[in-house]
C-alpha atoms as a PDB file:
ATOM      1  CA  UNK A   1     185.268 -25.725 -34.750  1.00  0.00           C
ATOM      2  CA  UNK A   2     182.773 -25.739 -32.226  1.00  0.00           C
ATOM      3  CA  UNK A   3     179.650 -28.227 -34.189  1.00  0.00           C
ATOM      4  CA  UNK A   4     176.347 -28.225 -33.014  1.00  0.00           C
ATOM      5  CA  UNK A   5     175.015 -32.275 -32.307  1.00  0.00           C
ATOM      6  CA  UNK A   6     171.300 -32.927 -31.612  1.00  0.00           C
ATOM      7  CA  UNK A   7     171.110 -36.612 -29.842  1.00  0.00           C
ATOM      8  CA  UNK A   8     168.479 -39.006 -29.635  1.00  0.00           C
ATOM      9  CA  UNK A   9     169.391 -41.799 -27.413  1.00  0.00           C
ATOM     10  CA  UNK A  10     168.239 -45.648 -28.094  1.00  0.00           C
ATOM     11  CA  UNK A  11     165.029 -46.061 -26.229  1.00  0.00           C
ATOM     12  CA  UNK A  12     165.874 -49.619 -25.827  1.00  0.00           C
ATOM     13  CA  UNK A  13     169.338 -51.544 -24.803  1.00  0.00           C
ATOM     14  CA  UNK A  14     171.077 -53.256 -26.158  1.00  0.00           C
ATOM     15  CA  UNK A  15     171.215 -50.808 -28.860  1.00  0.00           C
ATOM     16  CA  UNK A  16     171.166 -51.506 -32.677  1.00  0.00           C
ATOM     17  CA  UNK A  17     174.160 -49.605 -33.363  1.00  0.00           C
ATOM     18  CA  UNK A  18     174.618 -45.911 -34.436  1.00  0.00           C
ATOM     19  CA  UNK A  19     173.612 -43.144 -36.646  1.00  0.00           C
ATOM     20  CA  UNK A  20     174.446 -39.919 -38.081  1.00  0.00           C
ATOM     21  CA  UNK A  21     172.195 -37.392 -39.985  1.00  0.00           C
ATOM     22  CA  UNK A  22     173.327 -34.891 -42.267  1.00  0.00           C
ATOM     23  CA  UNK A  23     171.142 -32.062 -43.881  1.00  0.00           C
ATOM     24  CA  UNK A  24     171.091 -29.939 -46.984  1.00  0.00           C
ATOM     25  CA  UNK A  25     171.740 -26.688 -47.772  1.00  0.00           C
ATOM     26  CA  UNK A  26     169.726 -24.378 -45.764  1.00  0.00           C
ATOM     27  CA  UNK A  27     168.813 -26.128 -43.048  1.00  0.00           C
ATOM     28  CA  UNK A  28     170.733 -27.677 -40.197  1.00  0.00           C
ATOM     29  CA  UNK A  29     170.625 -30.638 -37.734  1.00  0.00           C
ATOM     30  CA  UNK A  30     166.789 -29.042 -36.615  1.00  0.00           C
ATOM     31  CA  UNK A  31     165.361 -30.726 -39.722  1.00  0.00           C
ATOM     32  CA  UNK A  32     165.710 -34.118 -38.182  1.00  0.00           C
ATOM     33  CA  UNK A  33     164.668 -32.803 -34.825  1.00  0.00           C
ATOM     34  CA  UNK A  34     160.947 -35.658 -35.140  1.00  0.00           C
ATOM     35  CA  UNK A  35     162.622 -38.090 -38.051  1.00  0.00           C
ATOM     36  CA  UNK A  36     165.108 -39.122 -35.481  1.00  0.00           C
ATOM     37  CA  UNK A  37     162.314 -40.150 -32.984  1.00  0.00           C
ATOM     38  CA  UNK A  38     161.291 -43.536 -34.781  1.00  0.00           C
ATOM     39  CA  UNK A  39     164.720 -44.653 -34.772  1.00  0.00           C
ATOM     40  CA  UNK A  40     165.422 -43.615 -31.368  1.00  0.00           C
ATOM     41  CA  UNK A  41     162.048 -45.849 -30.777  1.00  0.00           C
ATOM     42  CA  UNK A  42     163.494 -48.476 -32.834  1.00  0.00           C
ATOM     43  CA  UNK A  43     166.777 -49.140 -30.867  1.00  0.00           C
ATOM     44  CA  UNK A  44     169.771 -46.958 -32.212  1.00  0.00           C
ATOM     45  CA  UNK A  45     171.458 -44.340 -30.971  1.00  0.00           C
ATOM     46  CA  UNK A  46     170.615 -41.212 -33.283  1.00  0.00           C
ATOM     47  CA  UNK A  47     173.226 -37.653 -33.631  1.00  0.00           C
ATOM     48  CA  UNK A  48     171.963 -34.817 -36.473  1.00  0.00           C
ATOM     49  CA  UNK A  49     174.475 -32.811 -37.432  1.00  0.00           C
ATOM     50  CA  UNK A  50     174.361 -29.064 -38.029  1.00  0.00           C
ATOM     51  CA  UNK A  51     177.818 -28.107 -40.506  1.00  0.00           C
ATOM     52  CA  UNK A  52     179.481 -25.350 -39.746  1.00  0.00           C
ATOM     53  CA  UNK A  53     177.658 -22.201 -39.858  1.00  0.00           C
ATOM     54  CA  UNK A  54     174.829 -23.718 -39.917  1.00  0.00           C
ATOM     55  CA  UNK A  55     172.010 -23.626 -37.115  1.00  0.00           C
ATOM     56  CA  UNK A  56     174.109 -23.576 -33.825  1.00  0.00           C
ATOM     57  CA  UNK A  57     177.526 -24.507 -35.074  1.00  0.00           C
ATOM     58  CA  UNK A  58     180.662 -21.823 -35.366  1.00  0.00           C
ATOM     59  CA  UNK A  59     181.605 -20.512 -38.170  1.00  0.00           C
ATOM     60  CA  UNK A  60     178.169 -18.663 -39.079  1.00  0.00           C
ATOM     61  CA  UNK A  61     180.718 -15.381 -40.006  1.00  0.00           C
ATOM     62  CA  UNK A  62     182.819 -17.700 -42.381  1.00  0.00           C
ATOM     63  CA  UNK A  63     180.194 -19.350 -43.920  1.00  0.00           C
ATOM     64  CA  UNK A  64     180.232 -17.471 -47.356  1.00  0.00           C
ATOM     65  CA  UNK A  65     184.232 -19.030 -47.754  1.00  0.00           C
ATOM     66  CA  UNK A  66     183.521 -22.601 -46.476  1.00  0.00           C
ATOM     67  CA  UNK A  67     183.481 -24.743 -49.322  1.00  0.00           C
ATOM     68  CA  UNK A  68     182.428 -28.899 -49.957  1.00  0.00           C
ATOM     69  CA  UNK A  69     185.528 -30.147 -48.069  1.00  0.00           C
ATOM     70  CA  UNK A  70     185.308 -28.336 -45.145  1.00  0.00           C
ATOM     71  CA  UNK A  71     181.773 -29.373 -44.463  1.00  0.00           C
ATOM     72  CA  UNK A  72     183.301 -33.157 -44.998  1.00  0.00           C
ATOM     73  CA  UNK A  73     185.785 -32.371 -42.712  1.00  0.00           C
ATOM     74  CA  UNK A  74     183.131 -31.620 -40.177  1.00  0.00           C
ATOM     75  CA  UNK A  75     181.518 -35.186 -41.439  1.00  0.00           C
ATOM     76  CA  UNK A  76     184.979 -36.795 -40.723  1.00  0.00           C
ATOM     77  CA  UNK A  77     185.488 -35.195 -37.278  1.00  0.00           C
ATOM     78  CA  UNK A  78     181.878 -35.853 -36.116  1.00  0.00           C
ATOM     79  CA  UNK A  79     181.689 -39.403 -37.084  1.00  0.00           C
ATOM     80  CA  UNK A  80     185.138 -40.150 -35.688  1.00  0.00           C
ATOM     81  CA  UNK A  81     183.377 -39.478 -32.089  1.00  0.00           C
ATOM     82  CA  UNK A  82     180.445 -41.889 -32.944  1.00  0.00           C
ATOM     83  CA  UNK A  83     180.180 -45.015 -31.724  1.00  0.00           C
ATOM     84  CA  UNK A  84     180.160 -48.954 -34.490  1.00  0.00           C
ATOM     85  CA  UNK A  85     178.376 -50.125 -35.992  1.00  0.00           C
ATOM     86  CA  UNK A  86     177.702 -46.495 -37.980  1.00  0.00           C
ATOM     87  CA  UNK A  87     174.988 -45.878 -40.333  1.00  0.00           C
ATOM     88  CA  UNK A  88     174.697 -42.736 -42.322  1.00  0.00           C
ATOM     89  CA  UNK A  89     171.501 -40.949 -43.680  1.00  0.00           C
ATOM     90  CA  UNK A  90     171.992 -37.759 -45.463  1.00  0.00           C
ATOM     91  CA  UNK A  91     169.568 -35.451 -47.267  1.00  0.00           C
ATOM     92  CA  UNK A  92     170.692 -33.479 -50.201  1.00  0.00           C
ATOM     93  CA  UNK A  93     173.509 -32.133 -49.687  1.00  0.00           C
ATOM     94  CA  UNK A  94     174.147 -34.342 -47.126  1.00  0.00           C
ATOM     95  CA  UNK A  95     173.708 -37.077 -49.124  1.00  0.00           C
ATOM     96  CA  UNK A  96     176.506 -35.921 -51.270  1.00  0.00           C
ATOM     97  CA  UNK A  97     178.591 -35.788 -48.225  1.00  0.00           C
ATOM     98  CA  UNK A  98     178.184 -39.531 -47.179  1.00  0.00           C
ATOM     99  CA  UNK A  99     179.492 -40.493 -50.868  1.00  0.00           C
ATOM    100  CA  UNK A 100     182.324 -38.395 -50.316  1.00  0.00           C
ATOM    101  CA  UNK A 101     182.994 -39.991 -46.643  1.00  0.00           C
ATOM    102  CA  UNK A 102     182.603 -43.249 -48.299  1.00  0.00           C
ATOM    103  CA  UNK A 103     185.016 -43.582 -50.417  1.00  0.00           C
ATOM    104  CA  UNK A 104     187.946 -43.299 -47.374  1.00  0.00           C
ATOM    105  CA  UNK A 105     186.118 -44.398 -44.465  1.00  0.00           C
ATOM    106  CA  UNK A 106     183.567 -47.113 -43.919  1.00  0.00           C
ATOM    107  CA  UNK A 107     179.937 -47.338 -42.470  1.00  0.00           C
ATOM    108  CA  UNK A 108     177.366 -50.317 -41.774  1.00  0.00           C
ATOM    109  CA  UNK A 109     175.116 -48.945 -44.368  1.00  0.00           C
ATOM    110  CA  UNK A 110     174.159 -45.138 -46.211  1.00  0.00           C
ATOM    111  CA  UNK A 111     170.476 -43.736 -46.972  1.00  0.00           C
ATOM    112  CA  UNK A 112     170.889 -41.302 -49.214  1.00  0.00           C
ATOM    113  CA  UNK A 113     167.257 -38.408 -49.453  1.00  0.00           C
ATOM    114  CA  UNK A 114     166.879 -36.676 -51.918  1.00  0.00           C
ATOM    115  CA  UNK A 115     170.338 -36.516 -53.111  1.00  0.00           C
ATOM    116  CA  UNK A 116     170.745 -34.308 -56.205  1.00  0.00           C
ATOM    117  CA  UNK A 117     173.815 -35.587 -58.518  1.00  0.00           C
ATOM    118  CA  UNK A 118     176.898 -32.681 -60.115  1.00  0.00           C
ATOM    119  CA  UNK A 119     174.590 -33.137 -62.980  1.00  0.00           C
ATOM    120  CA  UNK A 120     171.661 -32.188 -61.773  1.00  0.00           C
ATOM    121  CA  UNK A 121     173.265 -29.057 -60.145  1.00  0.00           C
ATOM    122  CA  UNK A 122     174.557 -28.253 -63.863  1.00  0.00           C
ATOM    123  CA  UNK A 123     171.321 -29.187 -65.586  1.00  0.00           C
ATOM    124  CA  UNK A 124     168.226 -27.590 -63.262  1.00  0.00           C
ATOM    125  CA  UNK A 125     169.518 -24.156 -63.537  1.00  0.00           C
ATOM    126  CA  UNK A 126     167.858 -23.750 -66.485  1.00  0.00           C
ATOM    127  CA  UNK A 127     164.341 -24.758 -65.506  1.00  0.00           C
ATOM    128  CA  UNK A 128     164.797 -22.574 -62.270  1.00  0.00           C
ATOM    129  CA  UNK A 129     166.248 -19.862 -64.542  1.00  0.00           C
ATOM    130  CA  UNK A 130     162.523 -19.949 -66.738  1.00  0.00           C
ATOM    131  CA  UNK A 131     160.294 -20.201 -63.580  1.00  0.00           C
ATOM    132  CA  UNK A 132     162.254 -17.902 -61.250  1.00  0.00           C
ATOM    133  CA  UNK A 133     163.733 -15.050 -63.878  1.00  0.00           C
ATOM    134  CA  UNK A 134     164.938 -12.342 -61.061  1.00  0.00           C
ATOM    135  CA  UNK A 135     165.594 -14.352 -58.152  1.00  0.00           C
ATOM    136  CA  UNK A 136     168.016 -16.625 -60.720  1.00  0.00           C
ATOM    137  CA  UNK A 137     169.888 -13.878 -62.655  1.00  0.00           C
ATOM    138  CA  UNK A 138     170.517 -12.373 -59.446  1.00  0.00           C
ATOM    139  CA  UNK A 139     172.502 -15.444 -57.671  1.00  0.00           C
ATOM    140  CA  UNK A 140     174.143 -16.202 -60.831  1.00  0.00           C
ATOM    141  CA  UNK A 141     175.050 -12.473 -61.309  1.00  0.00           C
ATOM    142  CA  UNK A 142     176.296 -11.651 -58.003  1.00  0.00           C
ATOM    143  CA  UNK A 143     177.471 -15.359 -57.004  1.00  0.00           C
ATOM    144  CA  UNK A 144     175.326 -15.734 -54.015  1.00  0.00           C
ATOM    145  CA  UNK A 145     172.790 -17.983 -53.532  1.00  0.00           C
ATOM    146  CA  UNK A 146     170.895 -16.236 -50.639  1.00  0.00           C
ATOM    147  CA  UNK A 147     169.587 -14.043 -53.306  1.00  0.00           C
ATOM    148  CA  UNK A 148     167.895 -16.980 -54.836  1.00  0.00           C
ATOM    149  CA  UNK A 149     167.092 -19.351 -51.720  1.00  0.00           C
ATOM    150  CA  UNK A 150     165.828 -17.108 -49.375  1.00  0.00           C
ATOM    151  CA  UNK A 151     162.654 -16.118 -50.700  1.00  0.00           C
ATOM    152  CA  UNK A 152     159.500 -17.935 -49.747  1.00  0.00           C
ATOM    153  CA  UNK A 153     158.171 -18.632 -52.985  1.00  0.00           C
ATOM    154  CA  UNK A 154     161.210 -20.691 -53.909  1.00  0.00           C
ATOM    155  CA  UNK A 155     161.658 -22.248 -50.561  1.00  0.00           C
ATOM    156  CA  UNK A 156     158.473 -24.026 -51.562  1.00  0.00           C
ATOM    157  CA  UNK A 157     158.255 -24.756 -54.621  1.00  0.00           C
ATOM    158  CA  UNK A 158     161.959 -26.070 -54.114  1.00  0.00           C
ATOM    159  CA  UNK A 159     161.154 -28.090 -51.355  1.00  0.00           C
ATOM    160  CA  UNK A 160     158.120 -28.638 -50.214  1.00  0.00           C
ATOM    161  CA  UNK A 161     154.409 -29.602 -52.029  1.00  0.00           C
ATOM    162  CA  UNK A 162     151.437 -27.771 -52.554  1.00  0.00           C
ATOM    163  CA  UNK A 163     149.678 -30.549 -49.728  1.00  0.00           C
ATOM    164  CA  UNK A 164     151.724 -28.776 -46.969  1.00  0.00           C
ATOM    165  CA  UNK A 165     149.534 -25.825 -44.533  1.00  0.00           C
ATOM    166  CA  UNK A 166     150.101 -22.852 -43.861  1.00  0.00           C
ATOM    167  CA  UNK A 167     150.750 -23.130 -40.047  1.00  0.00           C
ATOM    168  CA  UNK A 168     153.206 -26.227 -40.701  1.00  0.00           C
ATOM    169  CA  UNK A 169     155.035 -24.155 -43.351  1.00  0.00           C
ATOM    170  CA  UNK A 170     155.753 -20.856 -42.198  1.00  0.00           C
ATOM    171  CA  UNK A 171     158.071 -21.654 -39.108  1.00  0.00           C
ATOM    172  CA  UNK A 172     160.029 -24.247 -41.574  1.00  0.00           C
ATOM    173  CA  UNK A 173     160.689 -21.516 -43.706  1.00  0.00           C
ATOM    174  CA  UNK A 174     161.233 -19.061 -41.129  1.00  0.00           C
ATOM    175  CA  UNK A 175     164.103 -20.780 -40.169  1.00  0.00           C
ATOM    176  CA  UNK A 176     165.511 -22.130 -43.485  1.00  0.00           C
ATOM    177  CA  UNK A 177     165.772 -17.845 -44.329  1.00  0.00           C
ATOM    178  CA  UNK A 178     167.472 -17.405 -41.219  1.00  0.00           C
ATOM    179  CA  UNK A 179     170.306 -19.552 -43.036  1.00  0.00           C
ATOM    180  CA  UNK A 180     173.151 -18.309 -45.429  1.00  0.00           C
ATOM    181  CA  UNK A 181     174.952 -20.211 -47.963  1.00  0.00           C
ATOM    182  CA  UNK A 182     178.431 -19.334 -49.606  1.00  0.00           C
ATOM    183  CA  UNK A 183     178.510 -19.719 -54.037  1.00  0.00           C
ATOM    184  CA  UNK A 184     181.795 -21.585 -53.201  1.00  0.00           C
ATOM    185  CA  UNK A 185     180.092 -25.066 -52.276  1.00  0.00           C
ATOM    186  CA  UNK A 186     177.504 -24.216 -55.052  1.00  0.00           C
ATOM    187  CA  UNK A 187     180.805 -24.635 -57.500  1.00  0.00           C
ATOM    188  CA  UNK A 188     182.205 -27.302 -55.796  1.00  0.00           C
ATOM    189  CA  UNK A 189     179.234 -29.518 -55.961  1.00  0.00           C
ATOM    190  CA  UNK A 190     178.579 -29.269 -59.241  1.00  0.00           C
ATOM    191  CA  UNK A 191     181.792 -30.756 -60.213  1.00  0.00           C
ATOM    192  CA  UNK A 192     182.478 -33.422 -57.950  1.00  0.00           C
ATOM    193  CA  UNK A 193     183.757 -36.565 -58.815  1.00  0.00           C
ATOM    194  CA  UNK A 194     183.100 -39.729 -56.916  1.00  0.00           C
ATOM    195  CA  UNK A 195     184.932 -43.053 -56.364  1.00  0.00           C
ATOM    196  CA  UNK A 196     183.708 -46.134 -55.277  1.00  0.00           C
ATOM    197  CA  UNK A 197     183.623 -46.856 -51.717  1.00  0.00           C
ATOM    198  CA  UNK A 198     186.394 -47.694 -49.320  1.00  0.00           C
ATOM    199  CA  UNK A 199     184.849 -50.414 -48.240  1.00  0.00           C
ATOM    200  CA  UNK A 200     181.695 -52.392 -50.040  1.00  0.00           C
ATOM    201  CA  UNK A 201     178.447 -51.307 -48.146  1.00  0.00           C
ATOM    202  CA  UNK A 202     174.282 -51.509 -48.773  1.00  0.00           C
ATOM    203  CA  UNK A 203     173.259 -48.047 -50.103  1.00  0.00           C
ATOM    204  CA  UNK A 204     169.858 -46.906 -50.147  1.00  0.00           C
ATOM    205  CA  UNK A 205     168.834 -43.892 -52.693  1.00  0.00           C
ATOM    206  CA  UNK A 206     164.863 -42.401 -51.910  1.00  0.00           C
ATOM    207  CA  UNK A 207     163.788 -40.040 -53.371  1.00  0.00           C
ATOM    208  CA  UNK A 208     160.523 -38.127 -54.277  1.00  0.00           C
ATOM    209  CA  UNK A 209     158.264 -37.871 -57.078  1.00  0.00           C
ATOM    210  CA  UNK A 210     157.551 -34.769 -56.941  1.00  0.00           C
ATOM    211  CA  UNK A 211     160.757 -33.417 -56.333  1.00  0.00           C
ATOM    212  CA  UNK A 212     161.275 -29.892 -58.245  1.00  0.00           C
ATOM    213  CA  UNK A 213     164.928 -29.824 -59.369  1.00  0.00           C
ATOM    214  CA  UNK A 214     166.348 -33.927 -58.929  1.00  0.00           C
ATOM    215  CA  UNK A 215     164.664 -36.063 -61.736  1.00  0.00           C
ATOM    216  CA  UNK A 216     164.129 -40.116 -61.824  1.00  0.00           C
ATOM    217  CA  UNK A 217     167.225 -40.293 -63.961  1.00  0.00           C
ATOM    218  CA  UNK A 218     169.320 -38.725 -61.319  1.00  0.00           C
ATOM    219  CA  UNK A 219     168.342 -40.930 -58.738  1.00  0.00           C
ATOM    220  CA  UNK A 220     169.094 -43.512 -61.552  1.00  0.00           C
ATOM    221  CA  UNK A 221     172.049 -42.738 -61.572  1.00  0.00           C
ATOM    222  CA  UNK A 222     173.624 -42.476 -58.136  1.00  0.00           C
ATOM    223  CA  UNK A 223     171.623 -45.866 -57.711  1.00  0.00           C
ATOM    224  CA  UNK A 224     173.541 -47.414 -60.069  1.00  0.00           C
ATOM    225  CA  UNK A 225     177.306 -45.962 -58.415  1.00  0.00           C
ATOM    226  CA  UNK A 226     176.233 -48.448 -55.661  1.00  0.00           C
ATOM    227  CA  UNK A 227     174.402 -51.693 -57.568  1.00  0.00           C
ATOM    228  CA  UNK A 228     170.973 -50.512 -56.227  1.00  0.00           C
ATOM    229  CA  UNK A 229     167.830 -49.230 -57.689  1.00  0.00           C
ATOM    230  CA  UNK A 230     166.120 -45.958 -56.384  1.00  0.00           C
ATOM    231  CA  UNK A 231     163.051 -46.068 -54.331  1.00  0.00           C
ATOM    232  CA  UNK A 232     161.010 -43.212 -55.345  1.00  0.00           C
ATOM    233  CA  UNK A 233     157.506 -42.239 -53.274  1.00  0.00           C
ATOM    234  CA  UNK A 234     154.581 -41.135 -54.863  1.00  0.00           C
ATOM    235  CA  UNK A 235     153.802 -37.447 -54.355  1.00  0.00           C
ATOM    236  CA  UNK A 236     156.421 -36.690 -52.323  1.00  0.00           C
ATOM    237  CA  UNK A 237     158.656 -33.640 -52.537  1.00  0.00           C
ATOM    238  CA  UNK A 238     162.014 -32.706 -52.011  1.00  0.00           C
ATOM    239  CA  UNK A 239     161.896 -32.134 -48.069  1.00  0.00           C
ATOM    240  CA  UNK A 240     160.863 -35.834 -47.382  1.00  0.00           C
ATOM    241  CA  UNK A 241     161.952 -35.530 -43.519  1.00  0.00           C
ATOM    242  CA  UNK A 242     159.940 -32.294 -42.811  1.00  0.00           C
ATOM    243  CA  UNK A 243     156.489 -32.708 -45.376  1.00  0.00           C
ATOM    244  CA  UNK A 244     153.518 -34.162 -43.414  1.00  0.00           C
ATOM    245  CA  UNK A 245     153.936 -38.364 -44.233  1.00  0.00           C
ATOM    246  CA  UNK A 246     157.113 -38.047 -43.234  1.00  0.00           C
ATOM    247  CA  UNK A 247     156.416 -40.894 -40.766  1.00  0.00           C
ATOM    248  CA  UNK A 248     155.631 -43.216 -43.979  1.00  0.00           C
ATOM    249  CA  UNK A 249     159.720 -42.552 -45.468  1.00  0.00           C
ATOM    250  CA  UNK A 250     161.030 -43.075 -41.651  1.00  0.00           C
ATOM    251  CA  UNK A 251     159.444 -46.290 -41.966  1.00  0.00           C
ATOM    252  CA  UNK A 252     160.393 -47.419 -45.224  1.00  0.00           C
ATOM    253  CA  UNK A 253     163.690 -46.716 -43.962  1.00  0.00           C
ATOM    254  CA  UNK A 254     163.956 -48.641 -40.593  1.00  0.00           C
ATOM    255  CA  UNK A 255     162.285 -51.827 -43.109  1.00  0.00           C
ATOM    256  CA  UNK A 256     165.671 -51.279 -45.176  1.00  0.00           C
ATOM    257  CA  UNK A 257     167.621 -51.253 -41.792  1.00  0.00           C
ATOM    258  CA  UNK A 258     166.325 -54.330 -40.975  1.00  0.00           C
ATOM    259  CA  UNK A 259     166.310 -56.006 -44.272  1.00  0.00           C
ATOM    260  CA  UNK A 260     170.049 -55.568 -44.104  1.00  0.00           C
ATOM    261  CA  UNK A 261     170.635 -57.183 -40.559  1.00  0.00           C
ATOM    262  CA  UNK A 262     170.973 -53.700 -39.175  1.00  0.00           C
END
């Protein structure tokens, strides 16, 4: 499988070490194209992934039968041709993702955005069900999300706050509707199971206040998998990497970096 890998190199030497973004459902490795920057800046040597059939990856015609482990197989061949120490930062679902690697393989250290838990995939339908009515019967009635996802009005609300313009929005969501999703990783999320990590590492769950669909409690929870609290921003919404501020959650992370010798 031919995977698409946008690279940041270490603007300084020696460098800090390594790490590998992972994105969310509906967007690709593009969504870390300017959160990448301050780490580059910073010392380490920064790869975004895009999973297959996502932005310029293969697979784009298979995408509707590619399922939760084949995009972790794509995690497991990717970071298998990245350079140690290796740090992992995953929005969504590719937050989920890093858990998964986790518990075989180990990294330096996991920042987990926005990260939504099986429960909360179980649980928001409702809520989205009573504040999008068509768009929702329609992906749960014909099994496929695009029918849901790929309309502007839930692109926003979904992801993104009301403090957003115009002119910064409309490209984001231009491309996020160029995207397809398959109902098979829909399924498979929302019953996953996780184990505790191969090997013990520092874990880092941020999230957003104003997140639509993943509540405090969620973030509670996948905190607690790991011995950790959640940090959760004020105001902030789902899309933490692509809202305007995003400079503020870059920094908090690279201060949680360093905090853990990293």
């Amino acid at each position: 499988m031919d995977l698409e890998l946008l690279r940041e190199p270490a603007r300084s030497l020696p460098s800090r070490g390594n790490i590998l973004f992972l994105h969310g459902v509906y967007h690709a490795a593009w969504c870390w194209a300017d959160f990448m920057l301050p780490f580059a800046e910073a010392g380490f040597e920064c790869a975004a992934l895009s999973l297959r059939g996502h932005g310029g990856s293969g697979g784009r015609e298979a995408i509707k039968r590619a399922g939760f482990n084949e995009f972790l197989e794509d995690v497991r061949v990717t970071a298998a041709g990245i350079g140690r120490p290796l740090i992992l930062i995953g929005h969504s679902l590719g937050g989920m993702l890093i858990q998964k690697y986790v518990e075989t393989y180990s990294a330096a250290a996991a920042v987990l955005i926005s990260t939504p838990t099986p429960t909360t995939m179980r649980t928001a339908g409702a809520g989205l069900l009573r504040a999008f009515p068509g768009p929702m019967l329609s992906f749960l009635v014909r099994r496929d999300p695009d029918r849901f996802y790929r309309r502007p009005e839930v692109l926003r609300a979904l992801f993104f706050s009301e403090r957003i313009p115009e002119d910064v929005l409309r490209p984001i969501v231009e491309r996020l509707m160029d995207q397809r999703e398959s109902w098979r990783l829909f399924l498979d999320v929302s019953f996953l199971r996780f184990r505790p990590p191969a090997k013990a590492l520092p874990v880092l769950v941020l999230g957003g206040e104003a997140d639509y669909t993943i509540r405090p409690d969620h973030f509670r929870e996948t905190a607690a998998r790991y011995g950790t609290s959640p940090v959760i921003l004020p105001g902030r919404p789902h899309d933490l990497m692509l809202e305007p501020g995003w400079q503020d959650a870059a920094a908090f992370v690279l201060d949680w970096l360093r905090d853990q010798g990293l």
